[in-house]
N, C-alpha and C. Protein backbone atom coordinates (compact mmCIF):
# COMPACT_ATOMS: atom_id res chain seq x y z
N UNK A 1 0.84 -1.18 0.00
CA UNK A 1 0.00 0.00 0.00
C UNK A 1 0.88 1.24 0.00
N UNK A 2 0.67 1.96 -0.97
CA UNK A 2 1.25 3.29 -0.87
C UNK A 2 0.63 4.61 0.27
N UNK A 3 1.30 5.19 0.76
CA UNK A 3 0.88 6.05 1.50
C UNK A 3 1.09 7.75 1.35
N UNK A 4 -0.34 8.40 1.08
CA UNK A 4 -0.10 9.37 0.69
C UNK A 4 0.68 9.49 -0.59
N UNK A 5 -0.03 9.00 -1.96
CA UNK A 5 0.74 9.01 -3.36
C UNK A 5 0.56 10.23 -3.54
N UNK A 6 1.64 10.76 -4.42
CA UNK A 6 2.54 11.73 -4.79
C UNK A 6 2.03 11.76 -6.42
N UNK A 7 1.70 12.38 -7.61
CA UNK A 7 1.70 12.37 -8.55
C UNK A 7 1.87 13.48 -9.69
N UNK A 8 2.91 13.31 -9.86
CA UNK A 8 3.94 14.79 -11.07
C UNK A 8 3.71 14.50 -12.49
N UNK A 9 3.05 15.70 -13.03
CA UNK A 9 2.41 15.58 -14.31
C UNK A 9 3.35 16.27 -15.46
N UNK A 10 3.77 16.53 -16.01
CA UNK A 10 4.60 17.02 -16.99
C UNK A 10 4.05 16.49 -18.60
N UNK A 11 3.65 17.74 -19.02
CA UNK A 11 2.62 17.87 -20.87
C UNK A 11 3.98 18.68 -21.24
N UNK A 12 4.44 18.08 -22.66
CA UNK A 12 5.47 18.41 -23.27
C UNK A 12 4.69 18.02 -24.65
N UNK A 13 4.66 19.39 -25.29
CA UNK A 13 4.05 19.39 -26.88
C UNK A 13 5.47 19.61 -27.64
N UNK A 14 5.92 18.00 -28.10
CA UNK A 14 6.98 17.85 -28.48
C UNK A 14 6.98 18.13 -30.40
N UNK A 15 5.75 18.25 -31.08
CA UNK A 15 5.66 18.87 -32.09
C UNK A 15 4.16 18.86 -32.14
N UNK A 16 3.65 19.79 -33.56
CA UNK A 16 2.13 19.53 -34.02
C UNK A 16 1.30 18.64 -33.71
N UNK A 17 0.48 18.74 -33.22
CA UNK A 17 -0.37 17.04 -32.84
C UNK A 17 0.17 15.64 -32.24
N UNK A 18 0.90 16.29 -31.09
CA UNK A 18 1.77 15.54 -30.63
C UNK A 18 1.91 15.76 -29.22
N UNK A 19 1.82 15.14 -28.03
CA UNK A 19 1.60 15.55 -26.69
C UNK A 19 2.08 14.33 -25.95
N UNK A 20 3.25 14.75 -24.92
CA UNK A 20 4.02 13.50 -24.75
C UNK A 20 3.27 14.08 -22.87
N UNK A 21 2.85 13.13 -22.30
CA UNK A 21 2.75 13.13 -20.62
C UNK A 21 3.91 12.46 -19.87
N UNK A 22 4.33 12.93 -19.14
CA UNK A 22 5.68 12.31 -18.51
C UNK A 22 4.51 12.20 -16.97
N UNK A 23 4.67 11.01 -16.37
CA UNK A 23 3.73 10.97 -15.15
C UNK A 23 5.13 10.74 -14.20
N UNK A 24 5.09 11.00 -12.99
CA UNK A 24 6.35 10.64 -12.17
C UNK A 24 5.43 10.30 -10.96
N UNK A 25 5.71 9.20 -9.91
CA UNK A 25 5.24 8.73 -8.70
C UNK A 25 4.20 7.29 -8.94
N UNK A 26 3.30 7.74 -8.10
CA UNK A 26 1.74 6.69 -8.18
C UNK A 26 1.16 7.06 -8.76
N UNK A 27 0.51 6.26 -9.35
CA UNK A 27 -1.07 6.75 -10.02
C UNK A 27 -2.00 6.06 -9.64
N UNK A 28 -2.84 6.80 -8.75
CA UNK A 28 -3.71 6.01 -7.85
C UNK A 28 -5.39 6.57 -8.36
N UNK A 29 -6.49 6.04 -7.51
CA UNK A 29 -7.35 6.54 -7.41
C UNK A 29 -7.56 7.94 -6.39
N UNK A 30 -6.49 8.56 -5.55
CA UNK A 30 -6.67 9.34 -5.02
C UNK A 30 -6.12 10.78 -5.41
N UNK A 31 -5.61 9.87 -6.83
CA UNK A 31 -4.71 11.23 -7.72
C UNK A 31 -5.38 11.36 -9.14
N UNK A 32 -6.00 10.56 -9.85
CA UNK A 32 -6.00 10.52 -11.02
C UNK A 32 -6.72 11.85 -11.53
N UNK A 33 -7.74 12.54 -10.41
CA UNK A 33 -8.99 13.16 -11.22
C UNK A 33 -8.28 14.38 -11.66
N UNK A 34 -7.26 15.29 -10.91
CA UNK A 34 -7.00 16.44 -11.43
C UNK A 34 -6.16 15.41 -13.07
N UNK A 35 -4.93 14.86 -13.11
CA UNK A 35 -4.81 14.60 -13.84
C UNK A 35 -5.45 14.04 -15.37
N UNK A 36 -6.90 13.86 -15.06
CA UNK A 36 -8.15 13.06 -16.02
C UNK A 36 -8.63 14.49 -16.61
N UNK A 37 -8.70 15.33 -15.36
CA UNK A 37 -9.32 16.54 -16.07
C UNK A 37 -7.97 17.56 -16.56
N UNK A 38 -7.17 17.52 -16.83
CA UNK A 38 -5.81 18.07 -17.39
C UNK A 38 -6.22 17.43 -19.06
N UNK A 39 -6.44 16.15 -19.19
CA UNK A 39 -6.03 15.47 -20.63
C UNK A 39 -7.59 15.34 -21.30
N UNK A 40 -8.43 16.22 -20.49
CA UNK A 40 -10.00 15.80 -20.88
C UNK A 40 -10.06 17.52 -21.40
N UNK A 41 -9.20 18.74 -20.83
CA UNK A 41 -9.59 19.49 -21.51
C UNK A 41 -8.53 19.94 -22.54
N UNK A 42 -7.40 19.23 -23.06
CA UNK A 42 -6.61 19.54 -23.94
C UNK A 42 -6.99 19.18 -25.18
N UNK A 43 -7.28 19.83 -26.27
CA UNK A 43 -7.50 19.14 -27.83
C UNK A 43 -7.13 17.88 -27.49
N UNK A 44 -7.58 16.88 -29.05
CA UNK A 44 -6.84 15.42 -28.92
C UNK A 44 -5.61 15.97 -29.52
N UNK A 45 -4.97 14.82 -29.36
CA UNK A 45 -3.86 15.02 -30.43
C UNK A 45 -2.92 13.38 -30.13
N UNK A 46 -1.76 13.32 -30.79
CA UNK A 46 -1.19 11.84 -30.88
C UNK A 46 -0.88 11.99 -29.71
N UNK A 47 -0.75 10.90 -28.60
CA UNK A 47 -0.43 11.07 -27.17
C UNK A 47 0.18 9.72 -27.26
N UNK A 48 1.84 10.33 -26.15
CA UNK A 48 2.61 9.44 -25.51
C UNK A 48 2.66 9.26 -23.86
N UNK A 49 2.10 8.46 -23.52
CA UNK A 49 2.34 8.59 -21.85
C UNK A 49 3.52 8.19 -21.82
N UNK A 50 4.27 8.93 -20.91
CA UNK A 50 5.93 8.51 -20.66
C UNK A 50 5.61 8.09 -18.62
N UNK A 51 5.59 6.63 -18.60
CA UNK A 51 5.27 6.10 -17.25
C UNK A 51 6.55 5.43 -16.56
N UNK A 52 7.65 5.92 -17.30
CA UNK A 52 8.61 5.24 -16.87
C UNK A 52 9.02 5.47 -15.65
N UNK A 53 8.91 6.57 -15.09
CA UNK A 53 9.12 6.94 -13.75
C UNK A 53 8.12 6.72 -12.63
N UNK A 54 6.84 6.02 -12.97
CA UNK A 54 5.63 5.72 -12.08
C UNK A 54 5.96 4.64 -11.32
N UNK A 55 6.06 4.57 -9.95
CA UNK A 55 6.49 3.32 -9.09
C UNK A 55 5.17 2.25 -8.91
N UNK A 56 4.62 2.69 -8.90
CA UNK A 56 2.63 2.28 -8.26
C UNK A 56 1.44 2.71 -9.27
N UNK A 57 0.57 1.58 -9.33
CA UNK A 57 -0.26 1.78 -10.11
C UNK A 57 -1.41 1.18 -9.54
N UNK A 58 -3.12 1.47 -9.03
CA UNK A 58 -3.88 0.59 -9.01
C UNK A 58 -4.59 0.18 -10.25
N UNK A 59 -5.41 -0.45 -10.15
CA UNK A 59 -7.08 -0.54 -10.45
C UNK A 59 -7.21 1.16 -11.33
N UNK A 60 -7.58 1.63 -10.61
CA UNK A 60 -8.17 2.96 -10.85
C UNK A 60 -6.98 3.66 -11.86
N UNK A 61 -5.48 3.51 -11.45
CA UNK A 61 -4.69 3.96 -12.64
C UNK A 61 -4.57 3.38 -13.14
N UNK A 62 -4.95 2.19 -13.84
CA UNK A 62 -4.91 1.21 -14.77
C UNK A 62 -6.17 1.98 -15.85
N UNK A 63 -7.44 2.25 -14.66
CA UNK A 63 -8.87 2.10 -16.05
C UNK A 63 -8.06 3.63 -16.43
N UNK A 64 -7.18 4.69 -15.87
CA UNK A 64 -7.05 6.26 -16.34
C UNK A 64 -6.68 5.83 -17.19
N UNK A 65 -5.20 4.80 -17.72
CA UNK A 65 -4.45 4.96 -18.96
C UNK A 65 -5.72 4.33 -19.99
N UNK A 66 -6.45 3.51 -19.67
CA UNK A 66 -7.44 2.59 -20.74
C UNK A 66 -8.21 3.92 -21.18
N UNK A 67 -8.88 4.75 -20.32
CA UNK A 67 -9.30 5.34 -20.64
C UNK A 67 -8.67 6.68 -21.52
N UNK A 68 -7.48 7.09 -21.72
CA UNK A 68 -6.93 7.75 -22.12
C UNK A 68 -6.51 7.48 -23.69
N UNK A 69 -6.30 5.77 -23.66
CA UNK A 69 -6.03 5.36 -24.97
C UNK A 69 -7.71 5.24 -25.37
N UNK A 70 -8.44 5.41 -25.31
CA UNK A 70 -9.69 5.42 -25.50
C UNK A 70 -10.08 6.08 -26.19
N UNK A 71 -10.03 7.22 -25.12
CA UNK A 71 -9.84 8.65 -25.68
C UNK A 71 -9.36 8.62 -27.28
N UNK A 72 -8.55 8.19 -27.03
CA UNK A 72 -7.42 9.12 -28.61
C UNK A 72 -7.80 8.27 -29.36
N UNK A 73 -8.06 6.95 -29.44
CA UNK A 73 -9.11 6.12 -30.40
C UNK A 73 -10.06 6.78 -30.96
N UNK A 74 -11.03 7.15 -30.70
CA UNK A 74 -12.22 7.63 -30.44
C UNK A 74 -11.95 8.44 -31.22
N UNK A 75 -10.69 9.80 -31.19
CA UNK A 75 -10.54 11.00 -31.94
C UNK A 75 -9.65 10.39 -33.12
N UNK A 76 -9.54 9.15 -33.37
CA UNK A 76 -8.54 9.01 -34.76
C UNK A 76 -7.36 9.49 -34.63
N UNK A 77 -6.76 9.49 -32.88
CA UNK A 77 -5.10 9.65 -32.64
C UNK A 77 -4.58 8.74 -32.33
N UNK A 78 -2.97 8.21 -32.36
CA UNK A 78 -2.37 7.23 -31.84
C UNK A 78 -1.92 7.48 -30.51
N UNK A 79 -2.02 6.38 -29.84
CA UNK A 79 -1.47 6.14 -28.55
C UNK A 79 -0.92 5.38 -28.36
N UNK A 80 0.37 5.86 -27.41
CA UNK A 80 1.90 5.02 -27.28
C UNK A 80 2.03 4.93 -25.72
N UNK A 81 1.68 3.60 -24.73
CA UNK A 81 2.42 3.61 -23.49
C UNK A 81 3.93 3.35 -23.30
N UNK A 82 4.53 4.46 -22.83
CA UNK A 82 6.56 4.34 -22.93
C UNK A 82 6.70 3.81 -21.59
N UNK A 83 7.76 2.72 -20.99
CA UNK A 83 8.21 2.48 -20.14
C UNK A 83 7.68 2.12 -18.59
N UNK A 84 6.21 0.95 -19.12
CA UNK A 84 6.11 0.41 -17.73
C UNK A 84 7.17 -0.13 -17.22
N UNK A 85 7.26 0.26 -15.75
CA UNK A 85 7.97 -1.06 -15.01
C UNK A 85 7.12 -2.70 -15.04
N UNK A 86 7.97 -3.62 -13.97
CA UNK A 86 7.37 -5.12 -14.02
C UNK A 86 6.19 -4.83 -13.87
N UNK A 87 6.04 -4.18 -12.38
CA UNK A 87 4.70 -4.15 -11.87
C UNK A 87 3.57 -4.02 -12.34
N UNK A 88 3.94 -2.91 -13.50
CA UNK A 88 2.80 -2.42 -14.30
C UNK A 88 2.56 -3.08 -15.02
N UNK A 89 3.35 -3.83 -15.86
CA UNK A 89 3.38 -4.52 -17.02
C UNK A 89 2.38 -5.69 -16.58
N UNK A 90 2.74 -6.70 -14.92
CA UNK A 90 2.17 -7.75 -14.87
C UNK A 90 0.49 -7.14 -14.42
N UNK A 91 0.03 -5.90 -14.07
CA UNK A 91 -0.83 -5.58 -13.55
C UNK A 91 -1.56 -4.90 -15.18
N UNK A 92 -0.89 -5.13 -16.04
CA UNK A 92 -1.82 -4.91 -17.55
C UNK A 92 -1.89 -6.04 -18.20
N UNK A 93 -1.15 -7.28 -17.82
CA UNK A 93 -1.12 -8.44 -18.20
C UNK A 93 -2.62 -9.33 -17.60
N UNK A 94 -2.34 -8.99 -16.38
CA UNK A 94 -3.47 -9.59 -15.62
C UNK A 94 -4.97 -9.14 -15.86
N UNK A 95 -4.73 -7.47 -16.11
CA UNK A 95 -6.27 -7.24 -16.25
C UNK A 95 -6.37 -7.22 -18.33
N UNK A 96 -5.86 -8.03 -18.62
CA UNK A 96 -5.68 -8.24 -20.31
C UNK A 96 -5.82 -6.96 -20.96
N UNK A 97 -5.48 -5.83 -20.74
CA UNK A 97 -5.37 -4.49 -21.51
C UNK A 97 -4.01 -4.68 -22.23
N UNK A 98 -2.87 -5.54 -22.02
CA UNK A 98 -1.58 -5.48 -22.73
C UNK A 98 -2.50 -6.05 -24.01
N UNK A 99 -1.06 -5.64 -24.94
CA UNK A 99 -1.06 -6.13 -26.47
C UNK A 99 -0.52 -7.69 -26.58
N UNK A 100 -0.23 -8.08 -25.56
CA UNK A 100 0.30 -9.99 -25.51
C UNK A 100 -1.34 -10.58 -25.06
């Protein structure tokens, strides 16, 4: 259990239609909403989550990223998850959202 998660947002419009999120810490259910409403009022555009620095992930930050690649589906953008750790990886494995 994480205590008191921490969650650092960083939007880097690395060219035209192009929006890279760098997330740093947890991504919990007790953090996600400012962050949901950050990427709910930005145009779409091609989005990279950069999660390489995220230690912790629940449930609830699991459905944000589903929902985020959703999102950009929906608008005819691509979406790229960069750099889960294990944790994440076996916790997208398990709830079958990975591409394996």
């Amino acid at each position: 259990m994480v205590n008191d998660p921490v969650l650092t947002l960083e939007i880097i419009e690395s060219k035209p239609d192009e929006r890279i999120f760098k997330l740093t810490g947890a991504l919990t259910l007790s953090n996600i909403f400012s962050f949901q409403d950050k990427f709910r009022e930005l145009p779409a555009a091609n989005t990279i989550f950069d999660i390489t620095q995220i230690t912790y992930v629940d449930s609830a930050g699991i459905g944000c990223i589903v929902n985020a690649h959703v999102s950009c589906k929906n608008s005819g953008k691509s979406f790229l998850l960069v750099g889960p750790n294990d944790r994440v990886k076996a916790v997208l494995h398990h709830t079958r959202v990975d591409p394996c």
